[in-house]
N, C-alpha and C. Protein backbone atom coordinates (compact mmCIF):
# COMPACT_ATOMS: atom_id res chain seq x y z
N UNK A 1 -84.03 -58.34 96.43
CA UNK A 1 -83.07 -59.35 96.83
C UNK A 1 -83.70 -60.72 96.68
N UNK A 2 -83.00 -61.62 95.64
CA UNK A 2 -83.89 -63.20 95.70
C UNK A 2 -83.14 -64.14 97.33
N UNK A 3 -83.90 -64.53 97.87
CA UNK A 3 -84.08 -65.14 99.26
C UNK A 3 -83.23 -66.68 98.25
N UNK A 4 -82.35 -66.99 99.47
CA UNK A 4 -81.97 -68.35 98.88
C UNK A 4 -82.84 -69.20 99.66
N UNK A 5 -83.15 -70.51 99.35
CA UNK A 5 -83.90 -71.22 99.90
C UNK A 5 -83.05 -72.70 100.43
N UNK A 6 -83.34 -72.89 101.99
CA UNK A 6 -82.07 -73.80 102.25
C UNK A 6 -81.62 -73.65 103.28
N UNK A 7 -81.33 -74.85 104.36
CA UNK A 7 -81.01 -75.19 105.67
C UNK A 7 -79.69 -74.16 105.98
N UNK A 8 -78.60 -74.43 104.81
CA UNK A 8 -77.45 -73.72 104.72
C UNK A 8 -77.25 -72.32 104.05
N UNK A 9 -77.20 -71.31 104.33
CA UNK A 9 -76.97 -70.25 103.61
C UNK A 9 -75.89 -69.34 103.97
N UNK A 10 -75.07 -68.89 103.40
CA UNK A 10 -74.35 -67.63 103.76
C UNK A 10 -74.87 -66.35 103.34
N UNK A 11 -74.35 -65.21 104.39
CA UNK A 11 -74.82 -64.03 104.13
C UNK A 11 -73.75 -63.21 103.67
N UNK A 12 -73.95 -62.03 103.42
CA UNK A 12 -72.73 -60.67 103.80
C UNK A 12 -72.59 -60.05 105.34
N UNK A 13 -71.85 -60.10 105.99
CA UNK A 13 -71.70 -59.88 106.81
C UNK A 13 -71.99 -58.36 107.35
N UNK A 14 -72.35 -57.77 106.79
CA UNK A 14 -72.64 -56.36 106.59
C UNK A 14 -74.43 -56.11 106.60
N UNK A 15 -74.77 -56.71 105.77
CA UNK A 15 -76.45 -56.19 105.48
C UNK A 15 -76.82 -57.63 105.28
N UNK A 16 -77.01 -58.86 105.58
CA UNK A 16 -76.99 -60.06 105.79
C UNK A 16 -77.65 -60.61 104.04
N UNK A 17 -77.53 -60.08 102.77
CA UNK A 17 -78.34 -60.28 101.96
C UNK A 17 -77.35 -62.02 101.89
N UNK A 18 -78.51 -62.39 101.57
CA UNK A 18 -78.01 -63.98 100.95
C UNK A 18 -77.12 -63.73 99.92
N UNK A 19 -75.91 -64.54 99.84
CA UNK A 19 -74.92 -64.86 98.89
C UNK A 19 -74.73 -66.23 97.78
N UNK A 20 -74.22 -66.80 99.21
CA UNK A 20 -74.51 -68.71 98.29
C UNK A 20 -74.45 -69.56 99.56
N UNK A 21 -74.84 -70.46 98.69
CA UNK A 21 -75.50 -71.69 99.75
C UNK A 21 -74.05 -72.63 100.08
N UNK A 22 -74.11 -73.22 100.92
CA UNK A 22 -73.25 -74.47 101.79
C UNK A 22 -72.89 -75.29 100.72
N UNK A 23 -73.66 -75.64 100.27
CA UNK A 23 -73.79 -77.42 99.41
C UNK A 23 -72.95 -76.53 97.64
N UNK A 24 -72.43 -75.58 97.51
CA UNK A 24 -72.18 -75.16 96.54
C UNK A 24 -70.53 -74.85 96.82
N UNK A 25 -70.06 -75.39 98.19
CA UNK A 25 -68.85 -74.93 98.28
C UNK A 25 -68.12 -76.28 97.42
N UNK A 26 -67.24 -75.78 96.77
CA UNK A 26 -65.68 -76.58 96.15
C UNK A 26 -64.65 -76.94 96.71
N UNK A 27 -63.90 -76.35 98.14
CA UNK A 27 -62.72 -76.23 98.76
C UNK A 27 -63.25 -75.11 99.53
N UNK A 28 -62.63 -75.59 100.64
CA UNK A 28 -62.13 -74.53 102.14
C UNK A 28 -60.88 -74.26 102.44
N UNK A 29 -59.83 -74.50 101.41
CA UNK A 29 -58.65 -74.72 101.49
C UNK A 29 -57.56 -73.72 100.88
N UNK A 30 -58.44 -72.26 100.64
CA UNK A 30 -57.96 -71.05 99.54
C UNK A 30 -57.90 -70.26 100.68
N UNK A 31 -56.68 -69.15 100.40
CA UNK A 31 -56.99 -68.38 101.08
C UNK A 31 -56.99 -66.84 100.67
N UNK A 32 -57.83 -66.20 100.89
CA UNK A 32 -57.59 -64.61 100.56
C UNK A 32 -57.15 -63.58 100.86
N UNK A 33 -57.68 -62.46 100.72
CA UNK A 33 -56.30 -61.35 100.86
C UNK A 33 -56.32 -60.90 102.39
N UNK A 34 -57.48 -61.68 103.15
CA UNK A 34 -57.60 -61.33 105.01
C UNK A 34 -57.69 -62.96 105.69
N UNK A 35 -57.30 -63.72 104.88
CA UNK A 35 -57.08 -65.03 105.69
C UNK A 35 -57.29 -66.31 105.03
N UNK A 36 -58.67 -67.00 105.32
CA UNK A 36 -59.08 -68.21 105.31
C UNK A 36 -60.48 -67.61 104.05
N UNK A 37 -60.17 -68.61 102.82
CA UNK A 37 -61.88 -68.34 102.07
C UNK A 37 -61.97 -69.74 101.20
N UNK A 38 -63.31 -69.78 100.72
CA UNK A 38 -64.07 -71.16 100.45
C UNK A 38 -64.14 -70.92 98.59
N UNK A 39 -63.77 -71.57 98.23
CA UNK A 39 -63.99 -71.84 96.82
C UNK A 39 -65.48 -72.19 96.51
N UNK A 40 -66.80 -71.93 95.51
CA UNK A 40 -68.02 -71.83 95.54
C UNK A 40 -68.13 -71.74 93.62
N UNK A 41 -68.98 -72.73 93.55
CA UNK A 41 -69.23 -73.16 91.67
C UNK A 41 -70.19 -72.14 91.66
N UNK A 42 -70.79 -71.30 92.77
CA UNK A 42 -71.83 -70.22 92.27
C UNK A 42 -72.09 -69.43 93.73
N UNK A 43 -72.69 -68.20 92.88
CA UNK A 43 -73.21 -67.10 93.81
C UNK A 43 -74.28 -66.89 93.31
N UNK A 44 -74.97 -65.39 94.71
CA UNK A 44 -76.40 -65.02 94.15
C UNK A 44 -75.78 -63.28 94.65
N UNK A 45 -76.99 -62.48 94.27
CA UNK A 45 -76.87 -61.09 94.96
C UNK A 45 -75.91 -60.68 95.10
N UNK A 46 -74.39 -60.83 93.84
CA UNK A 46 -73.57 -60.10 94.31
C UNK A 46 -73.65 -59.37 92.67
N UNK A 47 -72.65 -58.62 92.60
CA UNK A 47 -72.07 -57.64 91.42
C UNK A 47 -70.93 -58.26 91.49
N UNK A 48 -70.38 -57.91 89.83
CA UNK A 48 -68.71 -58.45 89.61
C UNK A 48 -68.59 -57.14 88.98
N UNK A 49 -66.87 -56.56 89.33
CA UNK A 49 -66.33 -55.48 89.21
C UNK A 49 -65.71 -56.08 87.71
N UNK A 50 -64.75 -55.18 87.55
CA UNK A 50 -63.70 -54.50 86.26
C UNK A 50 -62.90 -55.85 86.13
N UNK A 51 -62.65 -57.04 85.09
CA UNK A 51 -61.47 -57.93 85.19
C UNK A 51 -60.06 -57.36 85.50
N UNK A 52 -59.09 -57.93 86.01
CA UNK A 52 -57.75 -57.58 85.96
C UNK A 52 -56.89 -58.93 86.20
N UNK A 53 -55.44 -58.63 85.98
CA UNK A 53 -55.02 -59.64 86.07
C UNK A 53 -54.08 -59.58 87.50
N UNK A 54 -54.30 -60.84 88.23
CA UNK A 54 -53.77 -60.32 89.42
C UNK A 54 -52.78 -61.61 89.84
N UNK A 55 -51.39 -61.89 90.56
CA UNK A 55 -50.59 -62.53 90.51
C UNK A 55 -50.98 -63.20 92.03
N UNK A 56 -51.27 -64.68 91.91
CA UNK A 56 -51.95 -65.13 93.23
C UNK A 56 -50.90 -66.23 93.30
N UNK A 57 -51.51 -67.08 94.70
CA UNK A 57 -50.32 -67.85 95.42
C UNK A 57 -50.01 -68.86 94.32
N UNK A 58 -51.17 -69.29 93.35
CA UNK A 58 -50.93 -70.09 92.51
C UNK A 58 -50.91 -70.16 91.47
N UNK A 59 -50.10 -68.80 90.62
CA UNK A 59 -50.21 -68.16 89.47
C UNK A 59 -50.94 -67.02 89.62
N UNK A 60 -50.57 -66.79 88.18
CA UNK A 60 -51.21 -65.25 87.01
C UNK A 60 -52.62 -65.82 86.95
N UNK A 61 -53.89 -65.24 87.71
CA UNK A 61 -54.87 -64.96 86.87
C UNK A 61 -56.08 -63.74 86.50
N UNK A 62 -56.90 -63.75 85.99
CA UNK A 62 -57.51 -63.06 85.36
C UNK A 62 -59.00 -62.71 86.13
N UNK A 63 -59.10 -61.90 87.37
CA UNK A 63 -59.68 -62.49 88.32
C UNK A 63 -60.75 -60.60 88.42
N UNK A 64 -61.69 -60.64 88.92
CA UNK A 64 -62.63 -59.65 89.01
C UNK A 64 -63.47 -59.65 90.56
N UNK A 65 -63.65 -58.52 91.14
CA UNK A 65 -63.78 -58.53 92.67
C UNK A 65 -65.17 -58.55 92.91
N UNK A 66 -66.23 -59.73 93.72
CA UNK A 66 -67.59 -59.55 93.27
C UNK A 66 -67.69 -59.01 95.03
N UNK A 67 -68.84 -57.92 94.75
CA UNK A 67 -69.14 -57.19 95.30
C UNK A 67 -70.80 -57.78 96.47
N UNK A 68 -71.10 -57.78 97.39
CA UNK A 68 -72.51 -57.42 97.82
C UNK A 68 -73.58 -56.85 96.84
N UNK A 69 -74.74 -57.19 96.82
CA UNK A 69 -75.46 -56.36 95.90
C UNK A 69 -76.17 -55.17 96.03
N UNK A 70 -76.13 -55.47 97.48
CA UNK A 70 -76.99 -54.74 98.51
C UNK A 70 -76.40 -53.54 99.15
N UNK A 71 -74.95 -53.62 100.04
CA UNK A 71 -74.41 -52.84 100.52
C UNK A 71 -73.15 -52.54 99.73
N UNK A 72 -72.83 -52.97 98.85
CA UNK A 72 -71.67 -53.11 97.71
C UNK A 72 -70.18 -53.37 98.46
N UNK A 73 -70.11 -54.39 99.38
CA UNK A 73 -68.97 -54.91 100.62
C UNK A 73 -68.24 -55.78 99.77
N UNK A 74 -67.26 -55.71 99.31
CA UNK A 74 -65.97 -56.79 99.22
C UNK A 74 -66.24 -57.58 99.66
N UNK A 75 -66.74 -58.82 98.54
CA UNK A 75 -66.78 -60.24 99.52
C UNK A 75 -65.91 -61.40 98.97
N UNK A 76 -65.07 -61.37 98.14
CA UNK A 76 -63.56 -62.07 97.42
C UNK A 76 -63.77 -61.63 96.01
N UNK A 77 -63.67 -62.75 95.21
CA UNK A 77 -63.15 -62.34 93.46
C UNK A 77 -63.89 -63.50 92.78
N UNK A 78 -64.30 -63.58 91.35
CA UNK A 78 -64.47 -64.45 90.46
C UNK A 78 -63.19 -64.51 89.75
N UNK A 79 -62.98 -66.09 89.80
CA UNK A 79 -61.91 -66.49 88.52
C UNK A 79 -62.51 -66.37 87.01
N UNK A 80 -62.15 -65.64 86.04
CA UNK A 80 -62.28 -65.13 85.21
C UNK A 80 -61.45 -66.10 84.39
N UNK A 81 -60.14 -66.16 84.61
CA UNK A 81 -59.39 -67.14 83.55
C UNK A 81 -58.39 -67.77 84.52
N UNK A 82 -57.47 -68.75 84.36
CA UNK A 82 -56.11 -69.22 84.92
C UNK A 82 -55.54 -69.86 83.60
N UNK A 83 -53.79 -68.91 84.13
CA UNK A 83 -53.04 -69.13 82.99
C UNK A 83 -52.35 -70.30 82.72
N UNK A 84 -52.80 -71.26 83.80
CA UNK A 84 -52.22 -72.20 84.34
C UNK A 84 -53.19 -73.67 83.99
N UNK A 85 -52.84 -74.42 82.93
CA UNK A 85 -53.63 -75.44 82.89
C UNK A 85 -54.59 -75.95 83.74
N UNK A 86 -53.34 -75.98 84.75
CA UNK A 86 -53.81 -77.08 86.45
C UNK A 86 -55.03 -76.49 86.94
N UNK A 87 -55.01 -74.95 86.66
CA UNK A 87 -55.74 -73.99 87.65
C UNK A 87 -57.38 -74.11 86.87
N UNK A 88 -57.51 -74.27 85.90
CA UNK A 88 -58.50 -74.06 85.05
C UNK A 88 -59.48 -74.28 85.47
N UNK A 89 -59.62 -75.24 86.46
CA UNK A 89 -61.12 -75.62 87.26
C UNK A 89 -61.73 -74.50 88.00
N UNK A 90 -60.46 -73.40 88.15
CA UNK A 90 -61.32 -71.99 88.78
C UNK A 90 -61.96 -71.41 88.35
N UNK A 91 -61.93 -71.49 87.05
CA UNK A 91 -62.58 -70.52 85.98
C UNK A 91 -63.76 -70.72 85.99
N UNK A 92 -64.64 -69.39 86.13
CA UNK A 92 -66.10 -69.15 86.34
C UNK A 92 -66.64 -69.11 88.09
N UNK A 93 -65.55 -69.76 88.39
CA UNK A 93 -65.93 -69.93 90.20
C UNK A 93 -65.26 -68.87 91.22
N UNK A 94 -66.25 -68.37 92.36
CA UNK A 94 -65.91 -67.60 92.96
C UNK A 94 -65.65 -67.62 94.51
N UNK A 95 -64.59 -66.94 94.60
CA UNK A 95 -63.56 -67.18 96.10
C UNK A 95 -64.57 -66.18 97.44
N UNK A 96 -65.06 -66.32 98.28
CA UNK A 96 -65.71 -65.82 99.16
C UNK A 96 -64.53 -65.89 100.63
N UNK A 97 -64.62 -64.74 100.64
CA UNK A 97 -63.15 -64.95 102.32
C UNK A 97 -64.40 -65.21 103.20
N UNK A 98 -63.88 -65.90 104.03
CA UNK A 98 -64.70 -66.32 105.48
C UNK A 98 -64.74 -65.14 106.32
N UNK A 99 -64.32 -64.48 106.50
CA UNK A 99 -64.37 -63.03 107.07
C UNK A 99 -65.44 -62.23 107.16
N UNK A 100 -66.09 -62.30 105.98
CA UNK A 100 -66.92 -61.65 105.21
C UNK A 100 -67.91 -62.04 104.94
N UNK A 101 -68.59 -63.50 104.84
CA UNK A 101 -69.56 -63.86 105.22
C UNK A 101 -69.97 -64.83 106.67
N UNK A 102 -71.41 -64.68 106.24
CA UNK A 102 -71.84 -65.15 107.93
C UNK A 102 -73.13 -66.64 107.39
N UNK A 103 -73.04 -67.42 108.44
CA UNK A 103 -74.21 -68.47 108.38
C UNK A 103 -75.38 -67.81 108.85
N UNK A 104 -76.05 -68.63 107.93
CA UNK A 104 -77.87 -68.16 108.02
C UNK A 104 -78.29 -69.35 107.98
N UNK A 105 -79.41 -69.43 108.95
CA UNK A 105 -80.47 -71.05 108.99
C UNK A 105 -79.49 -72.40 109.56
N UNK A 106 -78.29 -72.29 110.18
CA UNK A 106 -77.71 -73.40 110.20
C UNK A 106 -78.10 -73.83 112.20
């Protein structure tokens, strides 16, 4: 497991492996399929599943479920594509539900 290094860190809420850091969030203003989740230009220690295309609050997109690396826990999705001009800034970036992760070092 690579250790993130940093005042701010999130974990998995499950087996606490580091995920992504604070200073990497985009928006707190998304929400996922159990509530409230943070938009993030990057992760660490997770796995990305199978693409599919899945119909979200703000369009069709092309979205893949990244996993824990450690305990393999559902922790949101990578945007893969948006069919949607507007949306395009998602692409490559991944949705983390607040649910599901936890603060470390704060």
């Amino acid at each position: 497991m690579a250790e993130l290094v940093g005042p701010r860190v999130y974990s998995c809420c499950h087996c606490r492996n580091h995920v992504c850091l604070h200073d990497d969030i985009i928006s707190k203003a998304f929400q996922g399929r159990n509530g409230r989740a943070f938009l993030f230009s990057h992760a660490m220690n997770i796995s990305v599943g199978p693409k599919e295309d899945r119909q979200l609050t703000t369009g069709l997109h092309t979205v893949a479920d990244i996993y824990c690396r450690d305990c393999r826990e559902v922790l949101g999705w990578k945007y893969e594509r948006a069919y949607e001009e507007s949306q395009r800034y998602k692409e490559g970036k991944f949705i983390f539900e607040k649910a599901k992760i936890v603060k470390e070092n704060w």
